[in-house]
Each structure stands twice: as structure tokens, then as C-alpha cells.
C-alpha atoms as a PDB file:
ATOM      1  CA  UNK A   1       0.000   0.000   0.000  1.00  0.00           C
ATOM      2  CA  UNK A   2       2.524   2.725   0.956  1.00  0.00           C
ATOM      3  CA  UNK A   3       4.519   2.306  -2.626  1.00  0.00           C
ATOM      4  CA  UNK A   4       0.836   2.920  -4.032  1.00  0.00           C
ATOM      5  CA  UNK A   5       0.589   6.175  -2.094  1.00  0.00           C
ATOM      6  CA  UNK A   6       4.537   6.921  -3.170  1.00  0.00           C
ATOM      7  CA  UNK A   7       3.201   6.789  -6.609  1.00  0.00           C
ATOM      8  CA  UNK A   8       0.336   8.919  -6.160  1.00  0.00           C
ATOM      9  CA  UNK A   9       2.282  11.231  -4.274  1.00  0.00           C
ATOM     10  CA  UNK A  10       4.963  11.546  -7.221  1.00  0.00           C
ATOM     11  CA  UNK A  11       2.142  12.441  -9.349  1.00  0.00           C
ATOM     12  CA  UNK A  12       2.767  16.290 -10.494  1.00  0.00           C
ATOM     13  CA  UNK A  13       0.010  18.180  -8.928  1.00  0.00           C
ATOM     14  CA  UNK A  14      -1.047  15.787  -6.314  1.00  0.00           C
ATOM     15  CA  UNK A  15      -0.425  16.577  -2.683  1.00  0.00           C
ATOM     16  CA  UNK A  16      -0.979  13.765  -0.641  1.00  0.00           C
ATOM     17  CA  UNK A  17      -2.613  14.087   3.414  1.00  0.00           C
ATOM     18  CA  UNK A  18      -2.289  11.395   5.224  1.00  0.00           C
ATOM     19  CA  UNK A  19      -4.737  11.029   8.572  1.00  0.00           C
ATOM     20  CA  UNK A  20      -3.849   9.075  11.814  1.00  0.00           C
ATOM     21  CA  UNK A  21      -6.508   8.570  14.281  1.00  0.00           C
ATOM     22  CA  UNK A  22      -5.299   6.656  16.849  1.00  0.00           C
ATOM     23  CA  UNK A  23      -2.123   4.042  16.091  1.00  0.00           C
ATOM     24  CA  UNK A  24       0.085   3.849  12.759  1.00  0.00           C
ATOM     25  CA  UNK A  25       2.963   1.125  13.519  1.00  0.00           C
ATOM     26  CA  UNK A  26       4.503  -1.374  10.940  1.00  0.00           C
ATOM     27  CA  UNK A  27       3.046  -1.267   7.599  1.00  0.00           C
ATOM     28  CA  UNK A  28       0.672   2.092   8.883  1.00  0.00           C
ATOM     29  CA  UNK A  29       3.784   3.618   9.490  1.00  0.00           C
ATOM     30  CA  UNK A  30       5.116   3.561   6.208  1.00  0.00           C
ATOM     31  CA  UNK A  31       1.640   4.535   4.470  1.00  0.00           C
ATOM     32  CA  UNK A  32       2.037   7.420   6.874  1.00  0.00           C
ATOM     33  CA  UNK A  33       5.743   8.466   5.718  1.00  0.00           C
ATOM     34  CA  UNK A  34       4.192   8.749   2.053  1.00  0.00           C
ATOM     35  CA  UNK A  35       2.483  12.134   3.524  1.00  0.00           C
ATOM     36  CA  UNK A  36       3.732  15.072   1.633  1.00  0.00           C
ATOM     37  CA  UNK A  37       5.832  17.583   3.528  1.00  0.00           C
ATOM     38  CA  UNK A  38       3.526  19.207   5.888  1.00  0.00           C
ATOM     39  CA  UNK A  39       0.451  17.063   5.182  1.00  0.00           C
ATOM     40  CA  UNK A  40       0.625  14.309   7.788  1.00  0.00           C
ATOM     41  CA  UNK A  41      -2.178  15.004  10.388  1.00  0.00           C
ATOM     42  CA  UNK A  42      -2.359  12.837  13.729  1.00  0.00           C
ATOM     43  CA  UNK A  43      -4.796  13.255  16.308  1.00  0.00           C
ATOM     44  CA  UNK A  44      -3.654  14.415  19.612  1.00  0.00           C
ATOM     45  CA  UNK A  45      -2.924  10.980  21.460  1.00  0.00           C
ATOM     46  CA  UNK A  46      -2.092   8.872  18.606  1.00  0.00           C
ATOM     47  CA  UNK A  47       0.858   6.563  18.239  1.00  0.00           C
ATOM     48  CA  UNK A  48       3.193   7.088  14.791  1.00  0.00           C
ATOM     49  CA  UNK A  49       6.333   4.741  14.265  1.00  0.00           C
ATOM     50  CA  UNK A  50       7.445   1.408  14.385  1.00  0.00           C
ATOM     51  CA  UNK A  51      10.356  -0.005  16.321  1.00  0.00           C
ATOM     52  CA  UNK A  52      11.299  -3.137  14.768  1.00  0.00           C
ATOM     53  CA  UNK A  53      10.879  -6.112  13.067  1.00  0.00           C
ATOM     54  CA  UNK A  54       9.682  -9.351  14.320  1.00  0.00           C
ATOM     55  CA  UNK A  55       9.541 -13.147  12.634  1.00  0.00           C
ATOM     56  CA  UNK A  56       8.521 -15.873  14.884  1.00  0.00           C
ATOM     57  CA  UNK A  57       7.989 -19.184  14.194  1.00  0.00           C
ATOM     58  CA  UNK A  58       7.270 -22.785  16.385  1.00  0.00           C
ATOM     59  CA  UNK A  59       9.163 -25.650  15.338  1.00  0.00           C
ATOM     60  CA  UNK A  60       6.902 -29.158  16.942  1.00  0.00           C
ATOM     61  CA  UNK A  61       9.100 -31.396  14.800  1.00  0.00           C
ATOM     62  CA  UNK A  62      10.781 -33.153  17.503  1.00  0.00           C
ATOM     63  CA  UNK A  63       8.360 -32.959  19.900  1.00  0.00           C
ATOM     64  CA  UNK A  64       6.087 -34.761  16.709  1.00  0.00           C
ATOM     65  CA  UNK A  65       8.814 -37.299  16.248  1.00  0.00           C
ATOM     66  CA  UNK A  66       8.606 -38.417  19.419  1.00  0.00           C
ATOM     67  CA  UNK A  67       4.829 -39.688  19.380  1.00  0.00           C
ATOM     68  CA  UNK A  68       5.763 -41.163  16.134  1.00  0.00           C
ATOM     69  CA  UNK A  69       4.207 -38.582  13.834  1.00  0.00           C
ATOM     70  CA  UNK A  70       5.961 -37.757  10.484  1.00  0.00           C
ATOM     71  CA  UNK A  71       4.338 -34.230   8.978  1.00  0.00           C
ATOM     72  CA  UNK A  72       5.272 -33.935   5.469  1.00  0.00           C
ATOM     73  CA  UNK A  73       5.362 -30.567   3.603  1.00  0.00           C
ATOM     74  CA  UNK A  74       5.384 -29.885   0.073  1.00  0.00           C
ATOM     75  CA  UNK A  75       6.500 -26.407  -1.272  1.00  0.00           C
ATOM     76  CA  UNK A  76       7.280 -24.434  -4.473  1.00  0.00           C
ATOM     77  CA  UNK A  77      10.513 -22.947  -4.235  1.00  0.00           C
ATOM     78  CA  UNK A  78      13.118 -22.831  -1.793  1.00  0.00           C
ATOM     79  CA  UNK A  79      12.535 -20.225   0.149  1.00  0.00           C
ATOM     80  CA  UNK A  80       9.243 -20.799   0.016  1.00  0.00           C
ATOM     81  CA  UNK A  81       9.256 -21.398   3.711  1.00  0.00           C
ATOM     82  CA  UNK A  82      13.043 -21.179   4.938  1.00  0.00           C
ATOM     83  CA  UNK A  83      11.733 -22.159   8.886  1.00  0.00           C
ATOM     84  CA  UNK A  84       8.525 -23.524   9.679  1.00  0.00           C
ATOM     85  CA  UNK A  85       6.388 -25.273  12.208  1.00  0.00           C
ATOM     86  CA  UNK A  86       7.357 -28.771  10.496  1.00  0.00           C
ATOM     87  CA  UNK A  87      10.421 -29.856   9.349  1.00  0.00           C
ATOM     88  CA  UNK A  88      14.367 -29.410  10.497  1.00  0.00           C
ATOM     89  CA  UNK A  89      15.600 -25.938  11.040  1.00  0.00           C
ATOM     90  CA  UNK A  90      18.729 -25.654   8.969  1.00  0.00           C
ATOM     91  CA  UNK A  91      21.169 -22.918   9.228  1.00  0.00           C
ATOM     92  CA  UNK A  92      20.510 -22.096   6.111  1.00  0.00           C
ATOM     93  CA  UNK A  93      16.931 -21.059   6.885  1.00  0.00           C
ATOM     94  CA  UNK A  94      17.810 -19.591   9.821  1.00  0.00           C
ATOM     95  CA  UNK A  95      20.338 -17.464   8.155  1.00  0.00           C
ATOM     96  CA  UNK A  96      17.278 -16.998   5.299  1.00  0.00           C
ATOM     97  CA  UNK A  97      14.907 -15.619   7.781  1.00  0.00           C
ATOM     98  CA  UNK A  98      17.080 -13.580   9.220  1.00  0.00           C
ATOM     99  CA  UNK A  99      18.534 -11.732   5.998  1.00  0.00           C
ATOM    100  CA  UNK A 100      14.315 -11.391   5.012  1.00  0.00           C
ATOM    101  CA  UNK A 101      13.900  -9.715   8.181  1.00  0.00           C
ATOM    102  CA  UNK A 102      16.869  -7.563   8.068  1.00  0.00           C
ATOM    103  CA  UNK A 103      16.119  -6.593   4.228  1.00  0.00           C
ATOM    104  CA  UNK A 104      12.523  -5.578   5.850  1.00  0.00           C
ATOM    105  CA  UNK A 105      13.662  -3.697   8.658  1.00  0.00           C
ATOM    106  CA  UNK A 106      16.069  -1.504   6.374  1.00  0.00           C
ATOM    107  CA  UNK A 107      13.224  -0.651   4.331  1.00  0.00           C
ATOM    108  CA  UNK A 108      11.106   0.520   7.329  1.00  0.00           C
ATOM    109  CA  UNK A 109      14.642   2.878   8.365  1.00  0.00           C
ATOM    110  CA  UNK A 110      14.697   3.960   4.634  1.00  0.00           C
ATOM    111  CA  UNK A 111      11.098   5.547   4.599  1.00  0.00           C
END
């Protein structure tokens, strides 16, 4: 949504007012960064920002394993789903996740 309102903003002519009623954190945060200079308007007690980024995930695969149950998962890709709630975590998806979330969390410090 906010590289939608980054377009419209670029748009000669267009001056773009963004409203915050009460909270704006994570992806609300970056729609509200799209505001054009002077034109981001926040009520008097709300909450603007975001202060980081956050990937959790549960891995029951040994905890499975030991009642004898074998999930299998089937993806598309390999990073389709680098750490999950079935399967071995690898370093290599840990490392995966945590260049995603990094790669996420510059973008939020860009805007």
C-alpha cells in the first residue's frame, strides 16, 4: 500500500494528506511516511512509528517425532518457507529468515 501512495504522491500536482486517528505502527507507518511535507495530520494521542521487526515461528518437529508422527510438507521454491512449524531448522533457513527480516527492517529505516 505505501509504494501505491509513493506513486500517487509523485504524481505532479497531487499533494498527498495522510490522517492518523489513533495508532500507525509497521506497515501504517510507512503509508504514513508517504504524507507530503507538511500534510501528515495525527490526532492528539495517537501513536506514529514502528520499532522493529519481528519473525517468529514454532518448530513441533521433535516434539512430533517423538509420538511417532511424520508431517510432510510440500512447497514451491526454496525459500518458500526457509523455517517452519514442520520440518528441520537448517542454518541455512535460519540465516534466510534472518537476511528477510533484516532486508525488511532496512526498508522501514529507509522511509
Amino acid at each position: 500500500a505505501a509504494s501505491h501512495l509513493q506513486r500517487l504522491k509523485s504524481t505532479p500536482g497531487i499533494k498527498l494528506t495522510i490522517c492518523v486517528d489513533s495508532v500507525a505502527a509497521s506497515g501504517g507507518y510507512m503509508m504514513a511516511c508517504m504524507a507530503s511535507p507538511g500534510q501528515l495530520l495525527c490526532a492528539p494521542f495517537a501513536m506514529v512509528g514502528s520499532i522493529g521487526v519481528i519473525g517468529q515461528s514454532v518448530n513441533v518437529q521433535k516434539a512430533l517425532e517423538n509420538f511417532g508422527v511424520r508431517p510432510y510438507v510440500f512447497l514451491g521454491g526454496k525459500n518458500k518457507q526457509p523455517v517452519g512449524m514442520f520440518g528441520d531448522v537448517t542454518k541455512d533457513g535460519k540465516e534466510t529468515m534472518q537476511v528477510m527480516i533484516d532486508r525488511i527492517h532496512d526498508s522501514f529505516r529507509e522511509h
